[in-house]
Protein backbone atom coordinates (compact mmCIF):
# COMPACT_ATOMS: atom_id res chain seq x y z
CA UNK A 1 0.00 0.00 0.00
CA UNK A 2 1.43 3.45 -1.04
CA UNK A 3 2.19 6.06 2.22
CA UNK A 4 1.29 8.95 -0.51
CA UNK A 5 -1.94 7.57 -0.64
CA UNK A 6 -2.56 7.80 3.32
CA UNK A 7 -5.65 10.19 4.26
CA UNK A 8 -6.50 10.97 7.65
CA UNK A 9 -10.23 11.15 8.40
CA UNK A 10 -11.30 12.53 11.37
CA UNK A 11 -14.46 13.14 13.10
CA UNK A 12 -15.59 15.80 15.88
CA UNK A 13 -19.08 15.50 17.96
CA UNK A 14 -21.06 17.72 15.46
CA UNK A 15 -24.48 16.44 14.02
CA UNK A 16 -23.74 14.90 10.82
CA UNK A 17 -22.35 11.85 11.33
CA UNK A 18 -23.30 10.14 8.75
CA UNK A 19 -21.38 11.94 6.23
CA UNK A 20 -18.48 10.95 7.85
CA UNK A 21 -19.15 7.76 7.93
CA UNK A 22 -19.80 8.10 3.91
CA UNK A 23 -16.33 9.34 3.64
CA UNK A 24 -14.48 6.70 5.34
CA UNK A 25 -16.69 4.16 3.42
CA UNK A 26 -15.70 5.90 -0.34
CA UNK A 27 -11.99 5.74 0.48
CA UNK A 28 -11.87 2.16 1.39
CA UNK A 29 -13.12 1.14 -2.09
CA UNK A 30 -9.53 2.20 -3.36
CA UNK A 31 -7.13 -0.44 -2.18
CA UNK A 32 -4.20 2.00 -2.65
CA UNK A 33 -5.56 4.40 0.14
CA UNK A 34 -5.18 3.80 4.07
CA UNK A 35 -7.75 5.25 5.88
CA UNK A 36 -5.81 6.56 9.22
CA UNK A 37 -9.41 7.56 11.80
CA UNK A 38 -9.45 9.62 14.85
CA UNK A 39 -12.90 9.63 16.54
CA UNK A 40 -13.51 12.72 19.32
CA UNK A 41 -15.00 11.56 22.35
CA UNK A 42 -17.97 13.33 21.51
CA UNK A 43 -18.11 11.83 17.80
CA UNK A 44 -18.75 8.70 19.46
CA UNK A 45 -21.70 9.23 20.91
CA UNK A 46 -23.02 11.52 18.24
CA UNK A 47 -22.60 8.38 15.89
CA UNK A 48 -24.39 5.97 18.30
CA UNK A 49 -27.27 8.55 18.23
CA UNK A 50 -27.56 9.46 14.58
CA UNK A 51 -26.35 5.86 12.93
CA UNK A 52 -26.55 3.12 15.82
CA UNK A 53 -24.86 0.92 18.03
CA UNK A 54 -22.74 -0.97 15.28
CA UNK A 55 -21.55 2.64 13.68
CA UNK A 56 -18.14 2.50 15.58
CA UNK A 57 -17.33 -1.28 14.84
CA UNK A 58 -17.97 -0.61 11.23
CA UNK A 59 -16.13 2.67 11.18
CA UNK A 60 -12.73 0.99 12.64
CA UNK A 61 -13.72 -1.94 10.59
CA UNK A 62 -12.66 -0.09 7.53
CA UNK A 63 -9.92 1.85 8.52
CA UNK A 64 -6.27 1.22 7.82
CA UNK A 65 -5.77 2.51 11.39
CA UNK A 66 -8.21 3.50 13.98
CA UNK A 67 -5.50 6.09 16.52
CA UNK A 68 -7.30 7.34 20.22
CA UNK A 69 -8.09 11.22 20.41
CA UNK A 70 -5.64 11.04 23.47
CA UNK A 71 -2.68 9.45 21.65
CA UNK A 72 -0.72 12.66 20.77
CA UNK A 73 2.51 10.36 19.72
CA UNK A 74 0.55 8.62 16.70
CA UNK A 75 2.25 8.19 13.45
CA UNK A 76 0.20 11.16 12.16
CA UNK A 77 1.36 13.57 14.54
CA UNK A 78 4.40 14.01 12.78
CA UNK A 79 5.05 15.95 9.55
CA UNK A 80 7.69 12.91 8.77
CA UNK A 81 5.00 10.79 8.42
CA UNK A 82 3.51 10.73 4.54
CA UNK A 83 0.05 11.49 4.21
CA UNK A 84 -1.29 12.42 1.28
CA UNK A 85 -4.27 15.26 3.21
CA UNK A 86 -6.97 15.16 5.76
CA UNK A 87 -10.53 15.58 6.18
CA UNK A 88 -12.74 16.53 9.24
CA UNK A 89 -16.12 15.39 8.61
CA UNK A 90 -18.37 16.60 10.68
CA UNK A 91 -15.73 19.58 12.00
CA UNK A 92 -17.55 20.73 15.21
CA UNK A 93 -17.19 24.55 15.98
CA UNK A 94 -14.58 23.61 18.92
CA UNK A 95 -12.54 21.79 16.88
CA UNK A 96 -12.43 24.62 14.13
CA UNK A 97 -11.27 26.90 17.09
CA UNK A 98 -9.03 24.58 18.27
CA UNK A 99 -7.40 24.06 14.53
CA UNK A 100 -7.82 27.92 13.77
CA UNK A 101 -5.82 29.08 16.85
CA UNK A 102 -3.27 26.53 17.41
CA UNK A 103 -4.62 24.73 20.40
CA UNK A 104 -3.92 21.28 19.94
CA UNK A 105 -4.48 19.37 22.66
CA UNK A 106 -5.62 16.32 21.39
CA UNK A 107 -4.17 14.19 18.03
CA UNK A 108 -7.57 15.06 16.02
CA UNK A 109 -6.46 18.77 15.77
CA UNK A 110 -2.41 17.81 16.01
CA UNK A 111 -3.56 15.89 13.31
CA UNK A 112 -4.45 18.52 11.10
CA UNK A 113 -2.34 21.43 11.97
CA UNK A 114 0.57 18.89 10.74
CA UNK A 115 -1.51 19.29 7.51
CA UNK A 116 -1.32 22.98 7.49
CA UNK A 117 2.59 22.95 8.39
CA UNK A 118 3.31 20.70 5.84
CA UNK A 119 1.09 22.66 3.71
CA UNK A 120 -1.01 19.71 2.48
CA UNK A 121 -4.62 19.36 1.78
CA UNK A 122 -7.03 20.15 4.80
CA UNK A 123 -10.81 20.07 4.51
CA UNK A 124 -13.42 21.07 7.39
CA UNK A 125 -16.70 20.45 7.21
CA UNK A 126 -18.08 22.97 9.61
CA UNK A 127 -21.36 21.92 10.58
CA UNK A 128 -23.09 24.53 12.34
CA UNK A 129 -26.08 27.28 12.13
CA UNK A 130 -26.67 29.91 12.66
CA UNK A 131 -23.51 31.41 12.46
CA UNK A 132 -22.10 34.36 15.09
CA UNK A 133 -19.08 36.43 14.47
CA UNK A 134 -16.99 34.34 16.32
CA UNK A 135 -17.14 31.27 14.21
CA UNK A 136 -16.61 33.42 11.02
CA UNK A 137 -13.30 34.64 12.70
CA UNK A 138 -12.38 31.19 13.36
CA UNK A 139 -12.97 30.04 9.72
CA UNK A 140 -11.13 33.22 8.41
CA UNK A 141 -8.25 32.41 10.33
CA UNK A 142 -8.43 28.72 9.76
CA UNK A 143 -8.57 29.62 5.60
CA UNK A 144 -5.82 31.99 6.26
CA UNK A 145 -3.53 29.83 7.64
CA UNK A 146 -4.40 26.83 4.57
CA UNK A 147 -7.57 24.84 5.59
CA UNK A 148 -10.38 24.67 3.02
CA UNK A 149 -13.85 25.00 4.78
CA UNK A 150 -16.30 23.15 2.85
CA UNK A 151 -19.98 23.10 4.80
CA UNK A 152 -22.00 19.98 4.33
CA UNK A 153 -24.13 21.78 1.75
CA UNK A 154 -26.94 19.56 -0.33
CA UNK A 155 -26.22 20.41 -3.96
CA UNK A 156 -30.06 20.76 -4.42
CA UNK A 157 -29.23 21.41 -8.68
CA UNK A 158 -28.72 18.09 -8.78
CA UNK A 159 -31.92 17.29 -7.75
CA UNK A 160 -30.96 14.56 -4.68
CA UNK A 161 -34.29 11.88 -4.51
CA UNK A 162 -32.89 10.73 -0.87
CA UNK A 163 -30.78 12.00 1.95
CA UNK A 164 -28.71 9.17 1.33
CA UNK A 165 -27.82 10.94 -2.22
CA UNK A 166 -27.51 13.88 0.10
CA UNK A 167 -24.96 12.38 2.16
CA UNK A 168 -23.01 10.67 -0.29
CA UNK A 169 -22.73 13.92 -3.15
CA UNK A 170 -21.37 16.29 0.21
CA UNK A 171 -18.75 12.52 0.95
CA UNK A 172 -17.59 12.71 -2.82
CA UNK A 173 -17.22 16.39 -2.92
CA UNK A 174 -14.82 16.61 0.18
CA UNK A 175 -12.74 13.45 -1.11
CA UNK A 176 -11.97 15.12 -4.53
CA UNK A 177 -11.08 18.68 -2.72
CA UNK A 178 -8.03 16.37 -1.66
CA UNK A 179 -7.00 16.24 -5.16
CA UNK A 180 -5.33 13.07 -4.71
CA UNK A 181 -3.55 11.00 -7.35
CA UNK A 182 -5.76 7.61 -8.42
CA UNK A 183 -8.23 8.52 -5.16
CA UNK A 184 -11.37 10.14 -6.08
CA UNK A 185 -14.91 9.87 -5.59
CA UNK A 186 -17.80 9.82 -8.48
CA UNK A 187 -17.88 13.55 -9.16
CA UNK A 188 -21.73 14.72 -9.53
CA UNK A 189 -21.75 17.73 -11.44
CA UNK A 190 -23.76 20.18 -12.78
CA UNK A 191 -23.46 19.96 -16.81
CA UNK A 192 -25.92 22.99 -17.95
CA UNK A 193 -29.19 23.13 -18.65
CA UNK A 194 -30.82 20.45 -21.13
């Protein structure tokens, strides 16, 4: 398995688990890309509630590597480690702060401000609303510094018959922001009116 094709998915306690489940479940169809997952405390429960009981199991199921929140010594806490980018799906509003201002005190943010140092790929999926001031500060400064914030957004244009269709068009969408060699999602795109 090629290192380049590594991608570290992580997921905070925000509503929307499902879409990182969809995430984790598109990159293990490509046998050349190992999955590296860090689950928040909070993320756990939130998938419990929102998918069921058997949501973690299949989650670390899948992975390449399932790392604990509290291991800050992991493999992907180091810049020498190849990774090829990393995606927070859903990215809570406390763990946009945290990655926006430095504060990383557990290895989901280390995690991806090793991203931003080693100025590779990082995409947040910022799941909130309404937004206050202080969250738009936070995503400023997280752009700023290299992340790409990407909200869970339906792309209604393409006229989604299911949430599932939902779920898995906002999954493809953050995989190909990676821009990864021979790791991409099917791209749903608008192609003009008929």
């Amino acid at each position: 398995m090629s290192a380049r094709h590594g991608v570290i998915v992580g997921i905070s306690g925000a509503s929307g688990a499902a879409i990182g489940m969809r995430i984790v479940e598109r990159l293990a169809e490509h046998p050349a890309c190992a999955v590296h997952l860090v689950i928040s405390p909070a993320a756990e429960r939130t998938l419990t509630e929102e998918i069921g009981a058997d949501a973690l199991p299949r989650l670390r199921g899948l992975a390449f590597s399932d790392h604990a929140p509290s291991d800050i010594g992991a493999c992907i806490s180091s810049g020498s480690f190849p990774i090829g980018g990393m995606i927070v799906a859903p990215c809570s509003i406390r763990t946009l702060s945290a990655i926006a201002w430095g504060q990383l005190d557990n290895l989901l943010v280390r995690a991806a401000d090793v991203q931003l140092k080693e100025r590779r790929r990082l995409v947040l999926l910022v799941r909130e609303s309404p937004l206050h001031l202080g969250h738009l500060r936070a995503m400023v400064q997280a752009i700023e510094i290299g992340a790409i914030i990407a909200p869970p957004l339906p792309a209604f244009y393409l006229k989604p018959q299911s949430l599932d269709e939902v779920i898995d068009q906002i999954a493809c969408r953050a995989i190909n922001l990676l821009s990864l060699p021979d790791v991409s999602a099917p791209a749903l795109q608008w192609h003009g009116e008929s």
